[in-house]
C-alpha atoms as a PDB file:
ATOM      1  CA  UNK A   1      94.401  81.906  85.176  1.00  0.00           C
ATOM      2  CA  UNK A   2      92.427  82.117  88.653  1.00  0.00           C
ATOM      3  CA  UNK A   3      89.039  81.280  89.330  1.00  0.00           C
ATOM      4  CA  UNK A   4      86.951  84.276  90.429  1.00  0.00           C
ATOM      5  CA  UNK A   5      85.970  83.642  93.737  1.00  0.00           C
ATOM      6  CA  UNK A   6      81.968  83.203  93.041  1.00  0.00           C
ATOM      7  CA  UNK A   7      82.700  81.201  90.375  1.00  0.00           C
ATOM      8  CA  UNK A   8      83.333  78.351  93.095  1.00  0.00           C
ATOM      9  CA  UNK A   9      79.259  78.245  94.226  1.00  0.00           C
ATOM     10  CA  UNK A  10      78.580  77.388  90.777  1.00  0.00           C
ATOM     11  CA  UNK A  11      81.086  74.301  90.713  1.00  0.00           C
ATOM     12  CA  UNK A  12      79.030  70.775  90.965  1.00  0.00           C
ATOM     13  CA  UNK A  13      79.812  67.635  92.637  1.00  0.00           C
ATOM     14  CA  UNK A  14      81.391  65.216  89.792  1.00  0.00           C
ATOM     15  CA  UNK A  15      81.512  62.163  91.254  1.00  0.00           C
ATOM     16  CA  UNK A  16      78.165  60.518  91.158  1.00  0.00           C
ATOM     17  CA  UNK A  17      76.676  56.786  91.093  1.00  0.00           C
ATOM     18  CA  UNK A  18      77.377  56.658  87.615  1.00  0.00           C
ATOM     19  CA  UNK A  19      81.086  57.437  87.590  1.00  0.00           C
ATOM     20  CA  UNK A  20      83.273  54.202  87.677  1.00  0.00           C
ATOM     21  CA  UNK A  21      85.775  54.489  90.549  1.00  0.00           C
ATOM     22  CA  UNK A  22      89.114  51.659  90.297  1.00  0.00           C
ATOM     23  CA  UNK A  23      91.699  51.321  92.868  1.00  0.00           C
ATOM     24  CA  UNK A  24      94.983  49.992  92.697  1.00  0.00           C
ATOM     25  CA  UNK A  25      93.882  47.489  95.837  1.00  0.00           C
ATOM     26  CA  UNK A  26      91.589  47.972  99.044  1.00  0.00           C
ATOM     27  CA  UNK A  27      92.544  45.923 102.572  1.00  0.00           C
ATOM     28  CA  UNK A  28      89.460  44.570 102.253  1.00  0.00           C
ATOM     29  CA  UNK A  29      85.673  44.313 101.847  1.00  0.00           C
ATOM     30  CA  UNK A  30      85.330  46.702 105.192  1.00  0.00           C
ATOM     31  CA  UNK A  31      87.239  49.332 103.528  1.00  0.00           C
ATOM     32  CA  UNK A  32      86.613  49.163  99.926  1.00  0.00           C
ATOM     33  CA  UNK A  33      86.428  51.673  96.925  1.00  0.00           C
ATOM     34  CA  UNK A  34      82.907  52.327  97.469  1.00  0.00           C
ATOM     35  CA  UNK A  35      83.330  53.884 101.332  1.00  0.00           C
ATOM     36  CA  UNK A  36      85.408  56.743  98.938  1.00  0.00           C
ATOM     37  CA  UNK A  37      82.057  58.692  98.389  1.00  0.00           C
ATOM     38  CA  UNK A  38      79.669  57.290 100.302  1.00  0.00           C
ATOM     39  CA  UNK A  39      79.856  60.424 102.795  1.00  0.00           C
ATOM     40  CA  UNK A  40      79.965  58.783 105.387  1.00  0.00           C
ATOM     41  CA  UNK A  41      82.433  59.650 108.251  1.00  0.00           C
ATOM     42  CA  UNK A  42      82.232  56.233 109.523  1.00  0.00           C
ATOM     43  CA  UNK A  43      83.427  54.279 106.322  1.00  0.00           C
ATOM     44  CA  UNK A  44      86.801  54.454 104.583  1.00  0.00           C
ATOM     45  CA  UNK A  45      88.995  52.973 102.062  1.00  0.00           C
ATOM     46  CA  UNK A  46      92.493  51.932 103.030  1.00  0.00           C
ATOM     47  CA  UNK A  47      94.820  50.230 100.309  1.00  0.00           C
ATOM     48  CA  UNK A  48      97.117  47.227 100.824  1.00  0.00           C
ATOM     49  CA  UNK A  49     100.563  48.210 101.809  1.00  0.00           C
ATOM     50  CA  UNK A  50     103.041  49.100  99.140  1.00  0.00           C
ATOM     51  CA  UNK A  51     103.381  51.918  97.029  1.00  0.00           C
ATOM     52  CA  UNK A  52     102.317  53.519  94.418  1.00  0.00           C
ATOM     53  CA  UNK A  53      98.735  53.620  95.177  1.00  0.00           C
ATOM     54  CA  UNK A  54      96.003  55.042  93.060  1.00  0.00           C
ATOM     55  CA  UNK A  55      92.373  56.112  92.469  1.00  0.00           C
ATOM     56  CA  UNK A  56      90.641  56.143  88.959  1.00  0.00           C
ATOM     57  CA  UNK A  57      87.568  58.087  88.491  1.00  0.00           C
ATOM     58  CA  UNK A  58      85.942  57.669  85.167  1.00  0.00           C
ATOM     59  CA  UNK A  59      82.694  59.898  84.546  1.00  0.00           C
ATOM     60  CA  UNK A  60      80.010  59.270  82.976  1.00  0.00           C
ATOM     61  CA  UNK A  61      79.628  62.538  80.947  1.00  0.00           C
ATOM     62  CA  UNK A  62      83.141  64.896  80.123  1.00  0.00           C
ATOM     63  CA  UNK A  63      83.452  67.333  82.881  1.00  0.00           C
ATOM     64  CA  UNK A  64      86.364  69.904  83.669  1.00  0.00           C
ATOM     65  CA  UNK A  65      87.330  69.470  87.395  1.00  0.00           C
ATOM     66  CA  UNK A  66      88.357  72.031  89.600  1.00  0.00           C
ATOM     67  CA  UNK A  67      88.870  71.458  93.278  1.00  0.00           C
ATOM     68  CA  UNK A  68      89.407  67.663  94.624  1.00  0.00           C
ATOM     69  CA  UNK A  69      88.385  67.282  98.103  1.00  0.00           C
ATOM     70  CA  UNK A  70      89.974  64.650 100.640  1.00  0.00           C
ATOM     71  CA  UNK A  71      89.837  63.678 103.870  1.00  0.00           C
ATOM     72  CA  UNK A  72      92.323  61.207 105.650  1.00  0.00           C
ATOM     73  CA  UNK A  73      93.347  59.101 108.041  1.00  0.00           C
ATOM     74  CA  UNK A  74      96.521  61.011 109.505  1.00  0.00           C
ATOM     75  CA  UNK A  75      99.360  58.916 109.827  1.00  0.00           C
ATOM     76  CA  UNK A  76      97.704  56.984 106.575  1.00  0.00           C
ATOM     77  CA  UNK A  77      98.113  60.145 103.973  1.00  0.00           C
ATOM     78  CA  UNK A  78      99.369  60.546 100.474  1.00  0.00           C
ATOM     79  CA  UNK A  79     101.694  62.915 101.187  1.00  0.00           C
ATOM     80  CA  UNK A  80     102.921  63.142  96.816  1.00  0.00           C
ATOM     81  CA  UNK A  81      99.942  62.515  94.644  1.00  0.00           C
ATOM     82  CA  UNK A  82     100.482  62.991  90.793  1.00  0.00           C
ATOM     83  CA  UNK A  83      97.336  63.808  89.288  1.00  0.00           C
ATOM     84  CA  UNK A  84      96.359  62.974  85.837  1.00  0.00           C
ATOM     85  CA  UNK A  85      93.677  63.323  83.379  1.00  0.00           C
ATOM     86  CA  UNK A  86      92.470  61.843  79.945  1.00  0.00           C
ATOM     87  CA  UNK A  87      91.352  64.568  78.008  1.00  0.00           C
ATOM     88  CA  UNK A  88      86.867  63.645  76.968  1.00  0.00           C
ATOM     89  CA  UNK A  89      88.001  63.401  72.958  1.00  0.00           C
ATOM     90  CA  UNK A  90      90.621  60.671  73.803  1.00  0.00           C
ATOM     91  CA  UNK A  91      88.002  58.753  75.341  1.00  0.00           C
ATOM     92  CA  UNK A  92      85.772  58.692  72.189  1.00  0.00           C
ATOM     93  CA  UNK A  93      88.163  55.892  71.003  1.00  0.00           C
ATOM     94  CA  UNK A  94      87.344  53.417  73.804  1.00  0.00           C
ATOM     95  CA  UNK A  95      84.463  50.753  73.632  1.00  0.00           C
ATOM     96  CA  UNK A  96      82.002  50.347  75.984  1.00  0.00           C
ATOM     97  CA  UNK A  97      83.024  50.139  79.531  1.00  0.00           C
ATOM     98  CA  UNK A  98      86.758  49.638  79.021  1.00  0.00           C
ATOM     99  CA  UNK A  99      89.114  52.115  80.771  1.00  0.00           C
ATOM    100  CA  UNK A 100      91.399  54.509  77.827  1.00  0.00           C
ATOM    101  CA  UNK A 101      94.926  53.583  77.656  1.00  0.00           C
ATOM    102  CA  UNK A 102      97.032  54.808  80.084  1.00  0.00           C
ATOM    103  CA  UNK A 103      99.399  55.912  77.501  1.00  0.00           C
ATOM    104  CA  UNK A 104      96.375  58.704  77.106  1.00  0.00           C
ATOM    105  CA  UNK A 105      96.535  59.995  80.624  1.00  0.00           C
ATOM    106  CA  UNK A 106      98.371  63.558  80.678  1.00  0.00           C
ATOM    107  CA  UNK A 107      99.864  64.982  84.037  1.00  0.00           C
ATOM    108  CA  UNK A 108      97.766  67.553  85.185  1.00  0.00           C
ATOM    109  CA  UNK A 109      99.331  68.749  88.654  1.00  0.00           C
ATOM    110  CA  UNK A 110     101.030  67.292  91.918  1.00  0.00           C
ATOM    111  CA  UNK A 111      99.320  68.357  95.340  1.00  0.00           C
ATOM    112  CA  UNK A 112     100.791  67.628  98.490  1.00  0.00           C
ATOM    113  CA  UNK A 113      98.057  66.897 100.974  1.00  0.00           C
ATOM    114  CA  UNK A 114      99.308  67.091 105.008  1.00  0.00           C
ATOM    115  CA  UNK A 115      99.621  64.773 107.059  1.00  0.00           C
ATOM    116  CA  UNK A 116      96.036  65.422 109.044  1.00  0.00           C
ATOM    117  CA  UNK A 117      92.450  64.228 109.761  1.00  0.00           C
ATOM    118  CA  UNK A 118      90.438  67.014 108.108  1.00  0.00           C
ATOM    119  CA  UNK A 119      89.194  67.646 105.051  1.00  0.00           C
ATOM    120  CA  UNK A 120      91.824  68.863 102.695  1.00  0.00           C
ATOM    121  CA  UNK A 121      91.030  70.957  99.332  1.00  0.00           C
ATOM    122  CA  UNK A 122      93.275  71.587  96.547  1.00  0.00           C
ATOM    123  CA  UNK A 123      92.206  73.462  93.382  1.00  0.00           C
ATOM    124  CA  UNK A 124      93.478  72.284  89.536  1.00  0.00           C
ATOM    125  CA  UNK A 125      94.664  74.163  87.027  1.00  0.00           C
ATOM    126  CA  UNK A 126      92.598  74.668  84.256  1.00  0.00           C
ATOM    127  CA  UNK A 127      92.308  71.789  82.067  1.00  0.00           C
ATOM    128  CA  UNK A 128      89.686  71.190  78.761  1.00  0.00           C
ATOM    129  CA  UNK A 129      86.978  68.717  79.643  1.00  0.00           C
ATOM    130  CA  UNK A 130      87.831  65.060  80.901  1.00  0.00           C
ATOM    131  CA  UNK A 131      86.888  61.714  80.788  1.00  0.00           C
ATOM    132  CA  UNK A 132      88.915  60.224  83.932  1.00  0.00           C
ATOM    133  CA  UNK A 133      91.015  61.416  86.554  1.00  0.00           C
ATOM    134  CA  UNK A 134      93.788  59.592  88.081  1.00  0.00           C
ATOM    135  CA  UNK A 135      95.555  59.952  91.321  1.00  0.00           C
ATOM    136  CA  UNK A 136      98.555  58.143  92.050  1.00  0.00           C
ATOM    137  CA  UNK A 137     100.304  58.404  95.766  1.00  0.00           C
ATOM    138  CA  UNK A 138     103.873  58.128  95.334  1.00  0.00           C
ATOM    139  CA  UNK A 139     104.763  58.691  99.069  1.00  0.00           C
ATOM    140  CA  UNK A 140     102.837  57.721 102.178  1.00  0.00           C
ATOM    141  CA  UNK A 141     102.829  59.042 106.042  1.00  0.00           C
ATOM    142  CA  UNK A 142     102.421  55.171 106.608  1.00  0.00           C
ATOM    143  CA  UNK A 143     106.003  53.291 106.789  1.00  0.00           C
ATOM    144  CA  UNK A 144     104.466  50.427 104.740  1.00  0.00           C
ATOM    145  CA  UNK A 145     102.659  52.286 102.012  1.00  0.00           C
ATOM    146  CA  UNK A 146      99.029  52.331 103.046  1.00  0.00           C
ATOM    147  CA  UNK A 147      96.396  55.027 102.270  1.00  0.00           C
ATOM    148  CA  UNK A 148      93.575  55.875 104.148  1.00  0.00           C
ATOM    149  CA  UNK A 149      90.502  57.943 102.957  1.00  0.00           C
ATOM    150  CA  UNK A 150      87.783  58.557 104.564  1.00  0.00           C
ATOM    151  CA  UNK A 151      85.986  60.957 101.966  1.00  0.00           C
ATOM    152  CA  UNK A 152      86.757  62.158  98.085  1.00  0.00           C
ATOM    153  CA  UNK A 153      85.164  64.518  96.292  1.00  0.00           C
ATOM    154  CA  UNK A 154      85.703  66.251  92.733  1.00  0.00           C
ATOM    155  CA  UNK A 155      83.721  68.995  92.110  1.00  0.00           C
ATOM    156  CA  UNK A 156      83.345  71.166  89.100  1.00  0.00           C
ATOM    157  CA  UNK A 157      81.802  71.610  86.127  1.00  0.00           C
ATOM    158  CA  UNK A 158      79.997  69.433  83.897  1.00  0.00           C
ATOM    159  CA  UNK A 159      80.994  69.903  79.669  1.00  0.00           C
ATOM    160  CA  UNK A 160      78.424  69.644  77.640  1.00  0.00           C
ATOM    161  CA  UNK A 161      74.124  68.976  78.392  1.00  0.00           C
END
């Protein structure tokens, strides 16, 4: 099922300072997790070299995402990414501030983002509402496996008050 086109205004950045973000490694300090969403066009994340890479968003609230936005480096892209999710009731079973099992993530979609500077936005199937969504870059533009993003952003809509 399609969104309707105006349903997209109503969609909500999901990402916010209470989400956890984890990364499968970051260069360094200079280009750490945090630079994903800090909007600025100036700061980045890059990874170590090797693949796969990933991205782990936990939120803070269950939410149903919609569209992920990214922007990268060209020459530095994901060009596979498997995304996957773990659904809000499977994280009832967690204590507080540890990360759900893996074993609970369930595949959700594979985009293909190009090889480009620009922002990039692909839209997910529908899904029921999520704790954490996972992104794992199988391939890479880069010969040795590094990722480079310069801005991420979920958006959609929050489940629940």
């Amino acid at each position: 099922m399609t969104m309707p086109t105006d349903a997209t205004t109503a969609l909500k950045p999901l990402v916010d300072k209470l989400s956890r973000i984890k990364v499968s490694s970051s260069l360094d300090r200079s280009a750490g997790k945090k630079h994903l969403t800090d909007g600025s066009p100036e700061t980045c994340w890059t990874s170590q070299q090797g693949l796969p890479q990933f991205i782990q968003i936990t939120f803070d609230r269950p939410v149903v995402p919609r569209v992920v936005h990214i922007t990268f480096q060209g020459g530095f892209v994901g060009k596979r990414c498997a995304l996957g999710v773990v659904p809000a009731a499977n994280s009832e079973e967690k204590n507080e501030g540890e990360i759900p099992a893996l074993a609970k993530m369930s595949h959700l979609t594979v985009i293909y983002p190009e090889d480009v500077n620009r922002k990039q936005t692909f839209e997910l199937p529908e899904t029921s509402p999520v704790a954490q969504l996972k992104m794992l870059f199988e391939e890479s533009s880069d010969f040795f496996g590094r990722i480079t993003i310069y801005d991420l952003q979920v958006a959609g809509l929050p489940s629940g008050p």
